[in-house]
C-alpha atoms as a PDB file:
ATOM      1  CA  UNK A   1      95.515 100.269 -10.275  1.00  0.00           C
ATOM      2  CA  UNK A   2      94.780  96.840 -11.914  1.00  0.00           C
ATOM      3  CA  UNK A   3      96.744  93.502 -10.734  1.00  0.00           C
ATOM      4  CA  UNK A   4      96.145  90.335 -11.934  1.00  0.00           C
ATOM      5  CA  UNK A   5      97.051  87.247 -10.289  1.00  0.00           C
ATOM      6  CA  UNK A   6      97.447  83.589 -11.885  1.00  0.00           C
ATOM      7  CA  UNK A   7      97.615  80.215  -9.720  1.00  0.00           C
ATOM      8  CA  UNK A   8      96.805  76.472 -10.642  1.00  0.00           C
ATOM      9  CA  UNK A   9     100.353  76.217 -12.286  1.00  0.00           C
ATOM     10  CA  UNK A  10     102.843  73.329 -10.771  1.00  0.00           C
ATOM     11  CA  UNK A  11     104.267  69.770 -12.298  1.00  0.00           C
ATOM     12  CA  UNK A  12     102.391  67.094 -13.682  1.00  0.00           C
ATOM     13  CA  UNK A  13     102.899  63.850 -15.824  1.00  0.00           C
ATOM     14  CA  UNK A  14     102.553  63.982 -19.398  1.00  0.00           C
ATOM     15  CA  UNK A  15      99.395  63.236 -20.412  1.00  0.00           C
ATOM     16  CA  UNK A  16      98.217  64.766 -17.185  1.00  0.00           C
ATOM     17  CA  UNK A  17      95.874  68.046 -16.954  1.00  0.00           C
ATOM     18  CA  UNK A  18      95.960  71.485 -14.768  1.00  0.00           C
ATOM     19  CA  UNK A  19      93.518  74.275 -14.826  1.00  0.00           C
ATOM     20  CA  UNK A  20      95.021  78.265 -14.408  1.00  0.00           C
ATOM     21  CA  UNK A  21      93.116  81.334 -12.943  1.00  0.00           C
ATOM     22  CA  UNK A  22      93.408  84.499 -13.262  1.00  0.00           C
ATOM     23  CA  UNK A  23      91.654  87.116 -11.147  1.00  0.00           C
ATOM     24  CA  UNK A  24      92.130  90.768 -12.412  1.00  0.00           C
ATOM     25  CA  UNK A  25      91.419  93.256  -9.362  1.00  0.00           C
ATOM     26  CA  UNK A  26      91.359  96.890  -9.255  1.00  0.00           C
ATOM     27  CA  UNK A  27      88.877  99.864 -10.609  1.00  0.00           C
ATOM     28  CA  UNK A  28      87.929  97.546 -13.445  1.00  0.00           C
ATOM     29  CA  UNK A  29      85.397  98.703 -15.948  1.00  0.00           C
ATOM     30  CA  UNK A  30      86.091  96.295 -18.965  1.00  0.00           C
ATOM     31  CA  UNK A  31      88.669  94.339 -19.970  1.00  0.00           C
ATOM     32  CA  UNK A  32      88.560  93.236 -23.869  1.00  0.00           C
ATOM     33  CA  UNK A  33      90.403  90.425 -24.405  1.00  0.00           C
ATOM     34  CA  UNK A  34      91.860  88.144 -21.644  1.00  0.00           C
ATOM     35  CA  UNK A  35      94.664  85.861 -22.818  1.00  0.00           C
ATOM     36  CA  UNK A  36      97.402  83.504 -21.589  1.00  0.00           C
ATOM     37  CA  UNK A  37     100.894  83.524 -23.318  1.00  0.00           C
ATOM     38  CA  UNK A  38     103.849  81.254 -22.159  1.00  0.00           C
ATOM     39  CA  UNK A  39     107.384  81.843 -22.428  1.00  0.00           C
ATOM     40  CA  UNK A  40     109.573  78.389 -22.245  1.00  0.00           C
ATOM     41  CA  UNK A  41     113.253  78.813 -21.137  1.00  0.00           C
ATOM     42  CA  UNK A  42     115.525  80.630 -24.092  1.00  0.00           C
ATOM     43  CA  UNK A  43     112.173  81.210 -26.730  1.00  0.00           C
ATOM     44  CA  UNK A  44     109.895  84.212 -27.271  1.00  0.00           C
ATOM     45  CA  UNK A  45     107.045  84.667 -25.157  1.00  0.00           C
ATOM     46  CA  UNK A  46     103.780  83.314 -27.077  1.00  0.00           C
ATOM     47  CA  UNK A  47     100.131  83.341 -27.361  1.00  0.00           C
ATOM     48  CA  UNK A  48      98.753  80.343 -25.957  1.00  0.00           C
ATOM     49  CA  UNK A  49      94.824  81.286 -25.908  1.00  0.00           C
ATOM     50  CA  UNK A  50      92.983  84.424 -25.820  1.00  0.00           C
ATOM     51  CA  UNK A  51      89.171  85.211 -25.406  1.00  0.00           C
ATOM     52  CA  UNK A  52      87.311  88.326 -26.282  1.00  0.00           C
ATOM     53  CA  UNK A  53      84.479  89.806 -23.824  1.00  0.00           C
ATOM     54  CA  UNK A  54      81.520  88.637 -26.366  1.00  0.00           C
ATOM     55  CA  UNK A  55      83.218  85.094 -25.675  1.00  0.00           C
ATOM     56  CA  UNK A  56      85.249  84.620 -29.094  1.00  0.00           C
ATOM     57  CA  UNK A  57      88.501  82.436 -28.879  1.00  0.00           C
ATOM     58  CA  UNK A  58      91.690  82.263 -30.512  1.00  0.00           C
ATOM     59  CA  UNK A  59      94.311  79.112 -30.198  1.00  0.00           C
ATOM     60  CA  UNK A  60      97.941  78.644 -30.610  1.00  0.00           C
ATOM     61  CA  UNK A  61      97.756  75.769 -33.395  1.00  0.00           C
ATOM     62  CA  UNK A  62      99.977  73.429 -31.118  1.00  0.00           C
ATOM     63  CA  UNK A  63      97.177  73.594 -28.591  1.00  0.00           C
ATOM     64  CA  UNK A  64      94.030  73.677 -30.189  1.00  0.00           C
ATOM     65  CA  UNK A  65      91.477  70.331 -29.172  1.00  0.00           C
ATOM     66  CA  UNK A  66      93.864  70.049 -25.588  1.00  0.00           C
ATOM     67  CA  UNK A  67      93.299  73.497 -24.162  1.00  0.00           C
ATOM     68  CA  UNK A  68      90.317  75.709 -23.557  1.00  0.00           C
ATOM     69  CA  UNK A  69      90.013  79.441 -22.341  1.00  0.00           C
ATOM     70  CA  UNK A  70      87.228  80.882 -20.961  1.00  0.00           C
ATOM     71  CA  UNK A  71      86.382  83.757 -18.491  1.00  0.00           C
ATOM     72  CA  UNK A  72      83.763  85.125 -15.931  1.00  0.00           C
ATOM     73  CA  UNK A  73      83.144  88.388 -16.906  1.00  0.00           C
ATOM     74  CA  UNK A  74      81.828  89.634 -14.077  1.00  0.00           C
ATOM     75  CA  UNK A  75      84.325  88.462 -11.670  1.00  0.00           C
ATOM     76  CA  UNK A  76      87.260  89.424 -14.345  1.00  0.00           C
ATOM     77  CA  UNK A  77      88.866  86.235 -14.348  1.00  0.00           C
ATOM     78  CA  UNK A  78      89.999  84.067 -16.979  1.00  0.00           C
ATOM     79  CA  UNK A  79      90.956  80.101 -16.744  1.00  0.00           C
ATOM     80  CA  UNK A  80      92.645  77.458 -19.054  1.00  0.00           C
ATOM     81  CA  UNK A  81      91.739  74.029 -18.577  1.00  0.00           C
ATOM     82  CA  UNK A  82      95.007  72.294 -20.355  1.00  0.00           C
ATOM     83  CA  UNK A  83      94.620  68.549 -20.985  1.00  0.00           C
ATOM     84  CA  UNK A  84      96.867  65.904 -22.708  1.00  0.00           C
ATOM     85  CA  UNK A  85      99.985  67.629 -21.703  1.00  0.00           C
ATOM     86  CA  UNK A  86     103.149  67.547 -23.249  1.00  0.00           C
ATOM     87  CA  UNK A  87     106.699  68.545 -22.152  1.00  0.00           C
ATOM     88  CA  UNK A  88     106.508  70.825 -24.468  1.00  0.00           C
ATOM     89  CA  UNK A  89     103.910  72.670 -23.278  1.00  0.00           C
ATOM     90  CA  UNK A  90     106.883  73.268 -20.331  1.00  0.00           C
ATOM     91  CA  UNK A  91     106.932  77.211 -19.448  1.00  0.00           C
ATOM     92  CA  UNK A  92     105.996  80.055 -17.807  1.00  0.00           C
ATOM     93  CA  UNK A  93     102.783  81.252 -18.363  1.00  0.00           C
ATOM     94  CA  UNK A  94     101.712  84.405 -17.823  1.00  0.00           C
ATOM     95  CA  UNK A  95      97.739  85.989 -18.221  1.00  0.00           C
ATOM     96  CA  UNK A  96      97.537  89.600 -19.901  1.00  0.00           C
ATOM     97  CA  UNK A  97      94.351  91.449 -19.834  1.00  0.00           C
ATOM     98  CA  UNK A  98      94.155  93.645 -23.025  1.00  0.00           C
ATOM     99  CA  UNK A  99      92.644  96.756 -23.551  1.00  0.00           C
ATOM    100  CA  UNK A 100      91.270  97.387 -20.265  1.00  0.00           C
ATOM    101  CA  UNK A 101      88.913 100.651 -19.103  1.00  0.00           C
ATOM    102  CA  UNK A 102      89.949 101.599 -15.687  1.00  0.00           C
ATOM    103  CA  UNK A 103      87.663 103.571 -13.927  1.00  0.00           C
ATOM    104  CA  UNK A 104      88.307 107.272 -13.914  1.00  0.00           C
ATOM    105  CA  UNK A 105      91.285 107.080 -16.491  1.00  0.00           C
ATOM    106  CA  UNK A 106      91.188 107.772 -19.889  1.00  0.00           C
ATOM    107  CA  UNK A 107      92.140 105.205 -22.522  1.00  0.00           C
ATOM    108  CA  UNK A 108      92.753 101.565 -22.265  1.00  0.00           C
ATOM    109  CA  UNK A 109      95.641  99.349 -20.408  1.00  0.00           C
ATOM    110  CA  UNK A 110      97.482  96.375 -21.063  1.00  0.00           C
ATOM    111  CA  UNK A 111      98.518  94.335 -17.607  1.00  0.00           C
ATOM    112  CA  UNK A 112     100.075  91.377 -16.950  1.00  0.00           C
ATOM    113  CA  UNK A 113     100.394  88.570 -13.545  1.00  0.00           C
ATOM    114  CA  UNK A 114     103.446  87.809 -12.596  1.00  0.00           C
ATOM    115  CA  UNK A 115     103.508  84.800 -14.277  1.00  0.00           C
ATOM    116  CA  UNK A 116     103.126  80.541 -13.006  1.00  0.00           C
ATOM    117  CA  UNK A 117     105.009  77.622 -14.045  1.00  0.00           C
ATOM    118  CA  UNK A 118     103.964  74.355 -15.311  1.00  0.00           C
ATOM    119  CA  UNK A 119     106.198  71.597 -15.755  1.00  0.00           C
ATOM    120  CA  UNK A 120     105.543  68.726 -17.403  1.00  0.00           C
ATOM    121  CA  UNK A 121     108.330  65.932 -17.064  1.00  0.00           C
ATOM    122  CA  UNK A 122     107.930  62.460 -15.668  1.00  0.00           C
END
């Protein structure tokens, strides 16, 4: 089937910067939308950034002009290049690839990684 697997996640300062991958792997024929949601400690899991196949983008308003998204199609992976970090920005975060065609199965998927952490403390 399809796995997807994140890495880049770890500790840094605030005001510091990290950049996540995510490489999807598997009978992949499309995936729609590639996003990365986070899920801090005792809250709901939420959308952080997601990006479409044609390249359109969608931000969580408390991270808009600090984090970008984008993705390499052809190699199914998806990054997010966070700057100006806050402790707040302290979770788990976890990449989903949405509506994916597998090959040889009808319909579309939703999958998720098993999730990184960042940690931003000094």
């Amino acid at each position: 089937q399809v796995q997807l697997v994140e890495s880049g996640g770890g500790l840094v300062q605030p005001g510091g910067s990290l950049r996540l991958s995510c490489a999807a792997s598997g009978s992949i024929v499309s995936i729609h939308v590639m996003g990365w949601y986070r899920q801090a400690p005792g809250k709901q899991r939420e959308l952080v950034a997601a990006i479409t196949s044609g390249g359109s983008t969608n931000y969580a308003d408390s991270v808009k002009g600090r984090f970008t998204i984008s993705r390499d199609n052809a190699k199914s992976t998806v990054f997010l290049q966070m700057n100006s970090l806050k402790p707040e920005d302290t979770a788990v975060y976890y990449c989903n690839a949405d509506r994916t065609v597998v090959a040889g199965n009808p319909g579309r998927y939703d999958y998720w990684g098993q999730g990184t952490q960042v940690t931003v403390s000094s």
